[in-house]
N, C-alpha and C. Protein backbone atom coordinates (compact mmCIF):
# COMPACT_ATOMS: atom_id res chain seq x y z
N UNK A 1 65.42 2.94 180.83
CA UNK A 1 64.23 3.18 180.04
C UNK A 1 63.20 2.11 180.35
N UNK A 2 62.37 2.53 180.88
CA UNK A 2 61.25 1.15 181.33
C UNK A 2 60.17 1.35 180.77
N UNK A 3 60.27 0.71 179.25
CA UNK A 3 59.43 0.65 178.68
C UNK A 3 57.98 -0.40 179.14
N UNK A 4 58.22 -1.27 179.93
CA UNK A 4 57.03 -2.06 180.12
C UNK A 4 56.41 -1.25 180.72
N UNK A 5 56.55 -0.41 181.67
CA UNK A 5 55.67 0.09 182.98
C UNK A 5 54.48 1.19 182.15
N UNK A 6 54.62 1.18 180.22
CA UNK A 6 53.78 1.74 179.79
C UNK A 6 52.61 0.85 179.40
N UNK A 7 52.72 -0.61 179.84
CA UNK A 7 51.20 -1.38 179.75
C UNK A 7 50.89 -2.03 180.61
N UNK A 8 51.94 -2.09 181.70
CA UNK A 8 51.04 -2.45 182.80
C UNK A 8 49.94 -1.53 183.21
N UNK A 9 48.96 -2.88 183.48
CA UNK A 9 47.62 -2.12 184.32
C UNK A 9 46.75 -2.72 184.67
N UNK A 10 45.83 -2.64 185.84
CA UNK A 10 44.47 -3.76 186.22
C UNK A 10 44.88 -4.93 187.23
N UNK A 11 46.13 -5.04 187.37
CA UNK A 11 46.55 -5.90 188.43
C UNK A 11 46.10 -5.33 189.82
N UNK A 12 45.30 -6.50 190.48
CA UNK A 12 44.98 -5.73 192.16
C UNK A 12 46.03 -5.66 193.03
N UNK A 13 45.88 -5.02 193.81
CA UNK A 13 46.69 -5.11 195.35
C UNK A 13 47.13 -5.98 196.40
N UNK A 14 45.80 -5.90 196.38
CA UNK A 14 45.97 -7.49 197.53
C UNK A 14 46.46 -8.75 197.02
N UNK A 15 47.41 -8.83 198.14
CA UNK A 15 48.12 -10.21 197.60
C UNK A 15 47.05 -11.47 197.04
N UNK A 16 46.22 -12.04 198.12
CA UNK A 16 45.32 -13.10 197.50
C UNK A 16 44.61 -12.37 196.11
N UNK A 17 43.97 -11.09 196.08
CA UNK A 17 43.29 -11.00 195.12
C UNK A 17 44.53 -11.03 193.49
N UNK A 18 45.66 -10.53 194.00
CA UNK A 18 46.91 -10.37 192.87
C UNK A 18 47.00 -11.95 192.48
N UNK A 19 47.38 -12.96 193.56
CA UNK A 19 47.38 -14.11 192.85
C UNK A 19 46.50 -14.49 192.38
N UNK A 20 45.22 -14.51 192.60
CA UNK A 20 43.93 -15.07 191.63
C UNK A 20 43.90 -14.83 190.11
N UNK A 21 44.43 -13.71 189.90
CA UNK A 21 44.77 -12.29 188.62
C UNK A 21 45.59 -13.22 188.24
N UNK A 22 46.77 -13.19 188.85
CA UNK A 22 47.71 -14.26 187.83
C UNK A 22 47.80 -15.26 187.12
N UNK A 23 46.79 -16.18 188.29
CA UNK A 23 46.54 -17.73 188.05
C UNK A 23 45.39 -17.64 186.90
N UNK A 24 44.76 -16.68 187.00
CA UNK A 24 43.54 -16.52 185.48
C UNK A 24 44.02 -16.18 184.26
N UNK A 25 45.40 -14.73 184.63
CA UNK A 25 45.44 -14.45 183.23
C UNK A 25 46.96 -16.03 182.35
N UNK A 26 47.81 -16.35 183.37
CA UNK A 26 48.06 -17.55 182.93
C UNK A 26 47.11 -18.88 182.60
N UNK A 27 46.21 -19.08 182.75
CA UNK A 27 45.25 -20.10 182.50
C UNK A 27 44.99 -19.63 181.26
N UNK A 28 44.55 -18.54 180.92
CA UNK A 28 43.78 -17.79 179.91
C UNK A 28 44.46 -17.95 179.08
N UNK A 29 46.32 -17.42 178.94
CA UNK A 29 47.07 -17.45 178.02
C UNK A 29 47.55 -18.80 177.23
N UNK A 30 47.42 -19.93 178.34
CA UNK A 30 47.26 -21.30 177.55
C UNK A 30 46.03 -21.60 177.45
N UNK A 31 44.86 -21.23 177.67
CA UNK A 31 43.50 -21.73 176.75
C UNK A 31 43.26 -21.57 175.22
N UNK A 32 43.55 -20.09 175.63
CA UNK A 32 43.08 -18.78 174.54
C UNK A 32 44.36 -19.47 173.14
N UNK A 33 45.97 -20.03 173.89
CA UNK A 33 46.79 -20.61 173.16
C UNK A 33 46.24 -22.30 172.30
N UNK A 34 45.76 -22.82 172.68
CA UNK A 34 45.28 -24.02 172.57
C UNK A 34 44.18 -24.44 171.85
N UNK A 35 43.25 -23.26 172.26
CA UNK A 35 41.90 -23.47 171.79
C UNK A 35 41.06 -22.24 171.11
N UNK A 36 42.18 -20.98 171.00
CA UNK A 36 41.27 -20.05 170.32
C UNK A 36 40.64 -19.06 171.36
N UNK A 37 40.39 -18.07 171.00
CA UNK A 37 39.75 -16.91 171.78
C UNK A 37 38.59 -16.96 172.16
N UNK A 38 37.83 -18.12 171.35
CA UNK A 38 36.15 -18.11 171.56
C UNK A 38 36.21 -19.49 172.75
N UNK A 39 37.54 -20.10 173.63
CA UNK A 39 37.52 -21.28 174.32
C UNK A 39 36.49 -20.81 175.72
N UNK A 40 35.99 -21.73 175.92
CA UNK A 40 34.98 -21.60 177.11
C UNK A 40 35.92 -21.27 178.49
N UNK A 41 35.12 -20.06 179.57
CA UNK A 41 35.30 -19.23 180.38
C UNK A 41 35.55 -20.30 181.59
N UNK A 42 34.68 -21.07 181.61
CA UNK A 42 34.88 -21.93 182.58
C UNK A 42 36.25 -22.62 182.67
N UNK A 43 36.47 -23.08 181.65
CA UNK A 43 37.61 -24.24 181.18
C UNK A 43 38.72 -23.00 181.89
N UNK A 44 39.06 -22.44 181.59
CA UNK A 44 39.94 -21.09 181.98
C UNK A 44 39.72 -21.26 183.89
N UNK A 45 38.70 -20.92 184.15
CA UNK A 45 38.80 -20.71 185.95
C UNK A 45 39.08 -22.07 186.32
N UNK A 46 38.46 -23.17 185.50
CA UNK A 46 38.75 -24.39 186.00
C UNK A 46 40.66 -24.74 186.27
N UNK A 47 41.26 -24.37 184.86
CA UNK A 47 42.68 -24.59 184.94
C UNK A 47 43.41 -23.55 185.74
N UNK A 48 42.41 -22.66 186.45
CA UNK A 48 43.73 -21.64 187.10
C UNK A 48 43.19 -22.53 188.63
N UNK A 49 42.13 -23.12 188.77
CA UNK A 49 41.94 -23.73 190.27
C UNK A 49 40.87 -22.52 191.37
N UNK A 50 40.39 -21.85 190.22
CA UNK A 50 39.01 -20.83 190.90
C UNK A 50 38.30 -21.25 190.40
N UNK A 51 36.76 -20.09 191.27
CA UNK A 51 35.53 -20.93 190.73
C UNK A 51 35.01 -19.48 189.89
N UNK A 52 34.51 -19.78 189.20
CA UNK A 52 33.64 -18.86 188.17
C UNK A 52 33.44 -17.60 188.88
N UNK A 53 32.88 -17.56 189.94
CA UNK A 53 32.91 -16.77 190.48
C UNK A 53 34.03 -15.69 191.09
N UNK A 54 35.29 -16.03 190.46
CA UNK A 54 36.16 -15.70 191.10
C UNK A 54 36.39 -14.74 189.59
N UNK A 55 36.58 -15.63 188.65
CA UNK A 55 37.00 -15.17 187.49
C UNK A 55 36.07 -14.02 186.68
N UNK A 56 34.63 -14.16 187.15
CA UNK A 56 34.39 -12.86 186.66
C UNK A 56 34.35 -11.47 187.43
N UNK A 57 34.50 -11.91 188.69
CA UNK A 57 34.91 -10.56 189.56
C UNK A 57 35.93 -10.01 188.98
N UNK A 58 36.87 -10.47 188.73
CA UNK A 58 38.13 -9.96 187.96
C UNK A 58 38.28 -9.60 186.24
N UNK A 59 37.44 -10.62 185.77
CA UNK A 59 37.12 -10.00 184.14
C UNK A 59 35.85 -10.08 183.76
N UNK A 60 34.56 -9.20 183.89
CA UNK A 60 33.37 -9.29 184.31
C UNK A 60 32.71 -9.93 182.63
N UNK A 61 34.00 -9.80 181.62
CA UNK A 61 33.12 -10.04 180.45
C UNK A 61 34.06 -10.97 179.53
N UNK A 62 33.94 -11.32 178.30
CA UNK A 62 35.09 -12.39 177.99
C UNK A 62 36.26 -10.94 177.39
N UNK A 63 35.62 -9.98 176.87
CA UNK A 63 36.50 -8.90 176.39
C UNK A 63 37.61 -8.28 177.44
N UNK A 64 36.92 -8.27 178.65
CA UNK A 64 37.93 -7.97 179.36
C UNK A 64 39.16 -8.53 179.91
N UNK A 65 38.89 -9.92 179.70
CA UNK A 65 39.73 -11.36 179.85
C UNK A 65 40.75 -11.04 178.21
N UNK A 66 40.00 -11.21 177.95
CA UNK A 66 41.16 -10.80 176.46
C UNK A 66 42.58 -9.61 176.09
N UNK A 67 41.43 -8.39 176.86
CA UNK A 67 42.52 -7.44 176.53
C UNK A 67 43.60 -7.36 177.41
N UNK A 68 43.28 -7.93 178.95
CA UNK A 68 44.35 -7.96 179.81
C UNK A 68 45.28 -9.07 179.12
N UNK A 69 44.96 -10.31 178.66
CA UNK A 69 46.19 -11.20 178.21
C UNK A 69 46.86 -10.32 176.94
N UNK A 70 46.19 -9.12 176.30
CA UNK A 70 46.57 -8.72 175.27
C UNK A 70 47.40 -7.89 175.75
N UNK A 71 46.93 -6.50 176.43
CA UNK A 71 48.29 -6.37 177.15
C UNK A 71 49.34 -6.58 178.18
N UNK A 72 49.04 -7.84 178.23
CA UNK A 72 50.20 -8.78 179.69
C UNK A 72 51.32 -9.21 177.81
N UNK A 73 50.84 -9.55 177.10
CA UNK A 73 51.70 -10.39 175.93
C UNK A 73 52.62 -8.50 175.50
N UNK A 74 52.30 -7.74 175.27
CA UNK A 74 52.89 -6.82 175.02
C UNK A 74 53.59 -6.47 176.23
N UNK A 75 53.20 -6.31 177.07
CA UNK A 75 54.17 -5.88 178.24
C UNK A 75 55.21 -7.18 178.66
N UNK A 76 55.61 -8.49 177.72
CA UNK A 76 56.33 -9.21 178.54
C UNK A 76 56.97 -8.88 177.10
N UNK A 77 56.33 -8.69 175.79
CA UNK A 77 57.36 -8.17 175.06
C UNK A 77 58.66 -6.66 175.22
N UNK A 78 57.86 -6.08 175.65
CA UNK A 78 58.47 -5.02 176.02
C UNK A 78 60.10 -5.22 176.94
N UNK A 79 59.55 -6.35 178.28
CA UNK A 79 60.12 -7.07 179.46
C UNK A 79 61.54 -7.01 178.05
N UNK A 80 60.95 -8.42 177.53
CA UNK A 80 61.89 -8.94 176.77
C UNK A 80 63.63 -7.54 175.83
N UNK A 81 62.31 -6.47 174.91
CA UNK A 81 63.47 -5.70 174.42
C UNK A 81 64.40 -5.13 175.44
N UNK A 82 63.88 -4.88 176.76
CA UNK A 82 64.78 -4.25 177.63
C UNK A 82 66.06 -5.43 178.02
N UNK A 83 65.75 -6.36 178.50
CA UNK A 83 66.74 -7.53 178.68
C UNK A 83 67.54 -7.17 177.47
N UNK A 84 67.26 -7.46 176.25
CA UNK A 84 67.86 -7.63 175.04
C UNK A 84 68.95 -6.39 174.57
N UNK A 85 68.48 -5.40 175.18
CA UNK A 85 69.69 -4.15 175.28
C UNK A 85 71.17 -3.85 175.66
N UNK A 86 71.00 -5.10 176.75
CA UNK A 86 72.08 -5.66 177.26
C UNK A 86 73.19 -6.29 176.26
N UNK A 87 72.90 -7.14 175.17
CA UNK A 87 73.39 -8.25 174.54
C UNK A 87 74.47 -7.54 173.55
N UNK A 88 75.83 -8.33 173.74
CA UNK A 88 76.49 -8.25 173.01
C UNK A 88 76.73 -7.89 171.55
N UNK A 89 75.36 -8.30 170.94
CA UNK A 89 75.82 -8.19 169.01
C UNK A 89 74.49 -7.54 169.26
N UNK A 90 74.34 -6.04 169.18
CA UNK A 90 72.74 -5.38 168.86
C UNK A 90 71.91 -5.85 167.95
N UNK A 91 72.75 -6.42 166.32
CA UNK A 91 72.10 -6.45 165.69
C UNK A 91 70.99 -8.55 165.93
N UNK A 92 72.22 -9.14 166.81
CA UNK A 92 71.46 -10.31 167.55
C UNK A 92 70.35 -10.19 167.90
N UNK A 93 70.52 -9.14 169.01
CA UNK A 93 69.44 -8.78 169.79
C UNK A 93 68.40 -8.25 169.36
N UNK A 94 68.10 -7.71 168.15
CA UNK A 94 67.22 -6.95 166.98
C UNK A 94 66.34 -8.00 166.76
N UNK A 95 67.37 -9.24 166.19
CA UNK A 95 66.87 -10.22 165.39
C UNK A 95 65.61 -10.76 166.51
N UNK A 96 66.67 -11.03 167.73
CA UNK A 96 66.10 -12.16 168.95
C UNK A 96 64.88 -11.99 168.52
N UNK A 97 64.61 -10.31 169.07
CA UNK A 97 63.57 -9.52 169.79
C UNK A 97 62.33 -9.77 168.43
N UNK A 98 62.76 -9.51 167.17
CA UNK A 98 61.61 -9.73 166.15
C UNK A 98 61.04 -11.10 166.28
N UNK A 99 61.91 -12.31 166.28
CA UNK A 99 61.60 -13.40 166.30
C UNK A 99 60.82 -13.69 167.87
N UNK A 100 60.98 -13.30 168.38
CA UNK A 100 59.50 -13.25 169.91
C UNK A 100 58.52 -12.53 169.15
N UNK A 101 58.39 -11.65 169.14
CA UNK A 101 56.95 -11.08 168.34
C UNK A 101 56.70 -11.51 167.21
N UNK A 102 57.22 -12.41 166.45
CA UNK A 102 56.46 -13.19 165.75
C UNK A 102 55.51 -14.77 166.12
N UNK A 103 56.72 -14.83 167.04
CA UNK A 103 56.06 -16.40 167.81
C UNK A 103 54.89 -16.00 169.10
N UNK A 104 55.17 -15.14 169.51
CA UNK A 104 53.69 -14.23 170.51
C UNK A 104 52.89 -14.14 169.45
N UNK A 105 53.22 -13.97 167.80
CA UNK A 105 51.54 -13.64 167.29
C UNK A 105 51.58 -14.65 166.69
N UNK A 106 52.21 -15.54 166.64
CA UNK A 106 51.59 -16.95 166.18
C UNK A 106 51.13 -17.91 166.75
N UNK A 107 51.53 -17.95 168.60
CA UNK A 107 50.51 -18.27 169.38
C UNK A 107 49.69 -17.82 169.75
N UNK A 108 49.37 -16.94 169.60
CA UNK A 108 48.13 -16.19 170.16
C UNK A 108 47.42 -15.54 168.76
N UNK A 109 46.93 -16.64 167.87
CA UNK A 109 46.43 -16.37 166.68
C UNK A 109 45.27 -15.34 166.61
N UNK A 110 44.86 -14.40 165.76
CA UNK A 110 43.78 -13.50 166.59
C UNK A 110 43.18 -12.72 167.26
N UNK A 111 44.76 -12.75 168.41
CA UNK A 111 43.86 -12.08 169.47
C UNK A 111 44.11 -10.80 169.56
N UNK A 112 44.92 -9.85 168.88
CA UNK A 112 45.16 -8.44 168.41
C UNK A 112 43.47 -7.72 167.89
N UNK A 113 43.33 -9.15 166.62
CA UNK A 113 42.25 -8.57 166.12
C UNK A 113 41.00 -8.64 166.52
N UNK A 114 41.09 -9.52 167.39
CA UNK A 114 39.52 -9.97 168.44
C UNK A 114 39.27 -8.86 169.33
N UNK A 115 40.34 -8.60 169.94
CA UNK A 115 40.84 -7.28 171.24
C UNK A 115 39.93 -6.24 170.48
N UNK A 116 40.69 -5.72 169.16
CA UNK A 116 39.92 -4.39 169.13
C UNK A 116 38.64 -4.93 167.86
N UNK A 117 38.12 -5.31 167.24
CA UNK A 117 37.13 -5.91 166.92
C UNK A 117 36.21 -5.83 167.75
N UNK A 118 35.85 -6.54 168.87
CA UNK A 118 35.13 -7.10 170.23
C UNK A 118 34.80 -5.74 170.79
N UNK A 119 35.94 -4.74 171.24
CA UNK A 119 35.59 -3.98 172.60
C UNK A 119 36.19 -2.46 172.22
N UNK A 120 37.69 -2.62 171.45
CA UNK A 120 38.03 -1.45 171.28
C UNK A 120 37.97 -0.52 169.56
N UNK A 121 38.07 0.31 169.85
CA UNK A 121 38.06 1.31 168.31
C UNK A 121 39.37 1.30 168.07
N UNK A 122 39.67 2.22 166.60
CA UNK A 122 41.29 1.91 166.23
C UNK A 122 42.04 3.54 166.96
N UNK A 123 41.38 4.41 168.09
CA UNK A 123 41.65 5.42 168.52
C UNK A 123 41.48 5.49 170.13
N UNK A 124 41.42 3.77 170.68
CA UNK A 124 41.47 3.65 171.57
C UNK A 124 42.42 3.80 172.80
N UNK A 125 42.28 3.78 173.78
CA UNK A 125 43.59 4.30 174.93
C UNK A 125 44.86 2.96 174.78
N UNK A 126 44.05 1.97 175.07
CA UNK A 126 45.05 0.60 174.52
C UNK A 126 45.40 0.50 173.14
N UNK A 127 44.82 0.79 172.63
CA UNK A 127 45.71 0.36 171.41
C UNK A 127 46.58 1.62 171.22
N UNK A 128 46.79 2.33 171.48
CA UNK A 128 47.68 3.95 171.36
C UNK A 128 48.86 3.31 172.54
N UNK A 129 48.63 2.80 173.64
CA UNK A 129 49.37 3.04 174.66
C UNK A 129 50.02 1.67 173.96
N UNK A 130 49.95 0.01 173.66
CA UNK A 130 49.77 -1.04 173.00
C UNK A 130 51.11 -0.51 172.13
N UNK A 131 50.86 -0.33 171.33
CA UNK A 131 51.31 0.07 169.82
C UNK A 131 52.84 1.02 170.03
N UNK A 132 52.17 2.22 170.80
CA UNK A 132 53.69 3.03 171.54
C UNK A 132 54.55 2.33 171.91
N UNK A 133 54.16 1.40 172.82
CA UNK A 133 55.24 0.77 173.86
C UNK A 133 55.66 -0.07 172.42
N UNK A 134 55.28 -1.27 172.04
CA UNK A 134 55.95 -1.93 170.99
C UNK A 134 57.18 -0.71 169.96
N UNK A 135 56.61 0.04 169.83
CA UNK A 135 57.34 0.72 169.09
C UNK A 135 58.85 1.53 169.51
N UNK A 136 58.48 1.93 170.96
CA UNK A 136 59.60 2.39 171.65
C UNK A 136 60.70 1.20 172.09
N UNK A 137 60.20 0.14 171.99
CA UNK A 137 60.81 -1.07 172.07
C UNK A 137 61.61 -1.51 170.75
N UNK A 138 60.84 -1.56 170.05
CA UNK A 138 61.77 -1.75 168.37
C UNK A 138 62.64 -1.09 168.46
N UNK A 139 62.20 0.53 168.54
CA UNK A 139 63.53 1.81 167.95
C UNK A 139 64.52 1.61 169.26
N UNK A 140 64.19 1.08 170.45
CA UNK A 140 65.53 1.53 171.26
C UNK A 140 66.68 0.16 170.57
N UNK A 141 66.26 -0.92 170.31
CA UNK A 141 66.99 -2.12 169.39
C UNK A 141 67.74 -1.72 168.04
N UNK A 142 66.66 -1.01 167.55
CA UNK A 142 67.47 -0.91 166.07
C UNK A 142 68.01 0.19 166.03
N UNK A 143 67.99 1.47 166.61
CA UNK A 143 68.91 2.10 166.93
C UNK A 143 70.13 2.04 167.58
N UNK A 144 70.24 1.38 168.58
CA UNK A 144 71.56 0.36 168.77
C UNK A 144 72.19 -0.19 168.04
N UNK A 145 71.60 -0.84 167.12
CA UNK A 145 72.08 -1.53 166.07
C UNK A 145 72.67 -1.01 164.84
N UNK A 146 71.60 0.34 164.58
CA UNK A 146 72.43 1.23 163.75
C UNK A 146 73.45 2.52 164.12
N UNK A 147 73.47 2.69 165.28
CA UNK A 147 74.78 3.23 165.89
C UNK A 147 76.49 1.96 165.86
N UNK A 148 75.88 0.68 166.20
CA UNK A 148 77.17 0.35 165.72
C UNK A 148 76.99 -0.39 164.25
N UNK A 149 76.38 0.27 163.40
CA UNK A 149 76.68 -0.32 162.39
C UNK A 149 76.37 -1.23 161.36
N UNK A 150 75.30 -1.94 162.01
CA UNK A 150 75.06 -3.17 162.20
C UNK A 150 74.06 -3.39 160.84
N UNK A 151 72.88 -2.55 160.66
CA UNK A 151 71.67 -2.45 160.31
C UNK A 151 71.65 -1.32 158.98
N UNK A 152 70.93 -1.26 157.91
CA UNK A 152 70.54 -0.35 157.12
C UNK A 152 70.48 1.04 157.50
N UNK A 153 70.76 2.10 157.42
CA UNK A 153 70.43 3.32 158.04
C UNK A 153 69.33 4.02 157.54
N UNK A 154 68.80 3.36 156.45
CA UNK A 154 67.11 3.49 155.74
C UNK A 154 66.03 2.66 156.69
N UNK A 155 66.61 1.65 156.70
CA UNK A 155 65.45 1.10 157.98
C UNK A 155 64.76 1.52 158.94
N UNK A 156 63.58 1.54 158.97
CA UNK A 156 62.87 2.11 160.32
C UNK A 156 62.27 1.25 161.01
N UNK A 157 61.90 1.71 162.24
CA UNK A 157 60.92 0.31 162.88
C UNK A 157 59.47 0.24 162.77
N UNK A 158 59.19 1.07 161.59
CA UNK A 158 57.91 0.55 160.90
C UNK A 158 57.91 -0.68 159.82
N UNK A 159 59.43 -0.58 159.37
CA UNK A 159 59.48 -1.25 158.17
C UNK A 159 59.71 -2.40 158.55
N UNK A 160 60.69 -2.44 159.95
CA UNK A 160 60.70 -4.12 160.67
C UNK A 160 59.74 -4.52 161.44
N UNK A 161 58.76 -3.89 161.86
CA UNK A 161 56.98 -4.24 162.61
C UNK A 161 56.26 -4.78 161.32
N UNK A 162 56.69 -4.07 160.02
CA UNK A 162 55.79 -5.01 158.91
C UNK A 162 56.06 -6.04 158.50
N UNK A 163 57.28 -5.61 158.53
CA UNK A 163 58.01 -7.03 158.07
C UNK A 163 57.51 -8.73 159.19
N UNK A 164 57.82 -8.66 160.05
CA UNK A 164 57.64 -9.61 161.12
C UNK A 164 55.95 -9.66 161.25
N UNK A 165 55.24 -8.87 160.90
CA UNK A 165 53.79 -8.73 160.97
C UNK A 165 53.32 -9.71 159.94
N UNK A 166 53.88 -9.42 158.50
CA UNK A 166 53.72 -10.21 157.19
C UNK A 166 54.32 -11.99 157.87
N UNK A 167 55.81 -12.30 158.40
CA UNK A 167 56.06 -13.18 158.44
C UNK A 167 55.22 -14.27 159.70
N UNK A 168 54.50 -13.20 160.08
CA UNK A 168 53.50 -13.99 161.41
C UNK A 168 51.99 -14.46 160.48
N UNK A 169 51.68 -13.48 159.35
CA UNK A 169 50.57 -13.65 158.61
C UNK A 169 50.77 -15.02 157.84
N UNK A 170 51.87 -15.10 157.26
CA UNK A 170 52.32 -16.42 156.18
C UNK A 170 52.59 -17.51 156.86
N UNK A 171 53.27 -17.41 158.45
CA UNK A 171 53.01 -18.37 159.10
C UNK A 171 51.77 -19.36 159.50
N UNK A 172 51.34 -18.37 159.96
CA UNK A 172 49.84 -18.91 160.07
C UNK A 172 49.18 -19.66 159.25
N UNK A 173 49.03 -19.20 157.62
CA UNK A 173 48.75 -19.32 156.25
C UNK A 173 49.08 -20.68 156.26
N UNK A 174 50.52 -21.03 156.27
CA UNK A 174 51.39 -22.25 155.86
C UNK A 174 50.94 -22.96 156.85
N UNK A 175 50.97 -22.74 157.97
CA UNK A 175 50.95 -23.95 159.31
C UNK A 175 52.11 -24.32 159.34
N UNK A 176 53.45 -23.70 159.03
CA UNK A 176 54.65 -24.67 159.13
C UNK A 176 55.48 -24.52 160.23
N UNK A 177 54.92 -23.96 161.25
CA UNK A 177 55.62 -23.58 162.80
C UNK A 177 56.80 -22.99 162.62
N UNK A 178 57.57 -23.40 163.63
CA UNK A 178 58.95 -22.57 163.71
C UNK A 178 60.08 -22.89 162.83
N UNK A 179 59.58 -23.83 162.00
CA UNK A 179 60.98 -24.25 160.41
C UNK A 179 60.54 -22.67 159.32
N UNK A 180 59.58 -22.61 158.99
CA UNK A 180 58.89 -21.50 158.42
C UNK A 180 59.37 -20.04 159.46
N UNK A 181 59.52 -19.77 160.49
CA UNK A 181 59.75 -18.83 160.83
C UNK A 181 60.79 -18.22 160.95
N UNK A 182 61.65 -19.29 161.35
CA UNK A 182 63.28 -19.21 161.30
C UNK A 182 64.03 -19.07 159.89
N UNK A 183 63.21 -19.65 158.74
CA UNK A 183 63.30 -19.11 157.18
C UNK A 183 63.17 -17.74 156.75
N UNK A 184 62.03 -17.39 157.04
CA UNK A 184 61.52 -16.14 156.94
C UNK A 184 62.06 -14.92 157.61
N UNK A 185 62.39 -15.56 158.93
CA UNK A 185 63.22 -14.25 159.87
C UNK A 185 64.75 -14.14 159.40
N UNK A 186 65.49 -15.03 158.68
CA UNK A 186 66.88 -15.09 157.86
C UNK A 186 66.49 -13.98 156.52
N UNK A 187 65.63 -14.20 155.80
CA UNK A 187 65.46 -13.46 154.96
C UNK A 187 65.20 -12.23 155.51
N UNK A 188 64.36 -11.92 156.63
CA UNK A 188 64.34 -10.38 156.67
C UNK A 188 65.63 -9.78 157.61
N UNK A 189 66.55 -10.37 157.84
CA UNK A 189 67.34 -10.31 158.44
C UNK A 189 68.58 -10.54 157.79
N UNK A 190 68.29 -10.87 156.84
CA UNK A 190 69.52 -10.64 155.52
C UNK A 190 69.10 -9.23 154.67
N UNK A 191 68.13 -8.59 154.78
CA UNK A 191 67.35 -7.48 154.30
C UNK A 191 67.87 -6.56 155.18
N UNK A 192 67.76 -6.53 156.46
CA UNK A 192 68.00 -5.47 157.67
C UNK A 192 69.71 -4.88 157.60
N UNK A 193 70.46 -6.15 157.45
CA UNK A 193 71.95 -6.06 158.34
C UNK A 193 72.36 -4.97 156.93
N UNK A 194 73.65 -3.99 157.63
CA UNK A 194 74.28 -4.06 156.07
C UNK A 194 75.18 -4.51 155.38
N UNK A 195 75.77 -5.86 155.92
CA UNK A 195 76.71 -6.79 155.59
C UNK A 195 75.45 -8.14 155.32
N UNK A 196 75.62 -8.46 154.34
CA UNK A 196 74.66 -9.67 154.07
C UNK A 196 75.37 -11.22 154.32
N UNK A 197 74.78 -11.61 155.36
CA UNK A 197 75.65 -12.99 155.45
C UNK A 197 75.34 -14.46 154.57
N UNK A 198 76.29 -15.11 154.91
CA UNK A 198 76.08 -16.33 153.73
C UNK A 198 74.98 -16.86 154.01
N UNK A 199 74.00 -17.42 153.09
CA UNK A 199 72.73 -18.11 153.08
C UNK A 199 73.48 -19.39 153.75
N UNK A 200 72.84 -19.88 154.78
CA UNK A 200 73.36 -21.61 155.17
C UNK A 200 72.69 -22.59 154.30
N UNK A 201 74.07 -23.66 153.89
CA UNK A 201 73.63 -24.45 152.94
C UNK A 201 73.52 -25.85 153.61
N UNK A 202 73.09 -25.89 155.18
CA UNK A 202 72.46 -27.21 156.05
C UNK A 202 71.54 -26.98 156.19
């Protein structure tokens, strides 16, 4: 099931022009991480080692720079649930997989809502194609999980996209990084399983 190959897109051909693409949208993903979505364009071509000129041939506007890191972060999520299919305890792998998409939207504060804010509508091709793939990614996890057992059989993967959505919102809120997240993802993960495990008392 190759779920990523539903957000890839916009990567060039040519090898030199493919690495330029890379070296921007990684620059981008630690700027945009560091300094916010509104961080200067330059600072970005500067840290990938192009010149301005390079970087807007490839993202002619700051929106277009955005939505490609927006869907490069969904498509490495995606990467991720497929790996995770593999793993021994499904309902592990459930957990893993929520706890990455919470820490992808807590580094990348914003930029969901900047993406379609900025450039797209809420009936747009990315956010439909965006949203699918995340979703076909959840259900192939928690369906695993509830075939062996593992998970609520009321649960859906709307109810665990909100859930982890809320615990990325309160993160943020608090500022308390990953002590706060790893709290929060126990609780919804004592909510999910249908064996409730012992609260740890270290």
């Amino acid at each position: 099931m190759a779920l990523s190959g539903k957000v890839a897109a916009g990567r060039p051909k040519r090898a030199d022009a493919r690495r330029n693409y890379d070296q921007l949208l990684a620059a981008a993903r630690e700027v945009f991480a560091e300094h916010g979505t509104d961080a200067a364009l330059d600072d970005i071509a500067k840290r990938a080692g192009v010149g301005a000129g390079t970087l807007y041939r490839h993202f002619p506007t700051r929106d277009d720079l955005l939505e490609a890191v927006f869907r490069d972060r969904v498509e490495e999520l995606t990467v991720r649930a497929e790996e995770l299919l593999d793993a021994e305890s499904p309902v592990d792998a459930l957990a893993a997989w929520l706890r990455a998409v919470v820490v992808h939207s807590t580094t990348y504060r914003g930029l969901a809502a900047t993406v379609m804010a900025t450039k797209l509508d809420g009936g747009s091709e990315l956010t439909s194609t965006c949203h699918g793939a995340m979703y076909a990614a959840g259900a192939a996890l928690l369906d695993r999980a509830r075939r062996a057992g593992q998970v609520r059989p009321e649960v859906s993967v709307s109810d665990v996209l909100k859930l982890v959505n809320a615990v990325a919102w309160a993160t943020e809120q608090a500022n308390d990084g990953p002590d706060q997240i790893g709290r929060l993802m126990h609780v919804v993960m004592t909510g999910v399983r249908t064996a409730t495990p012992a609260l740890a008392t270290t």
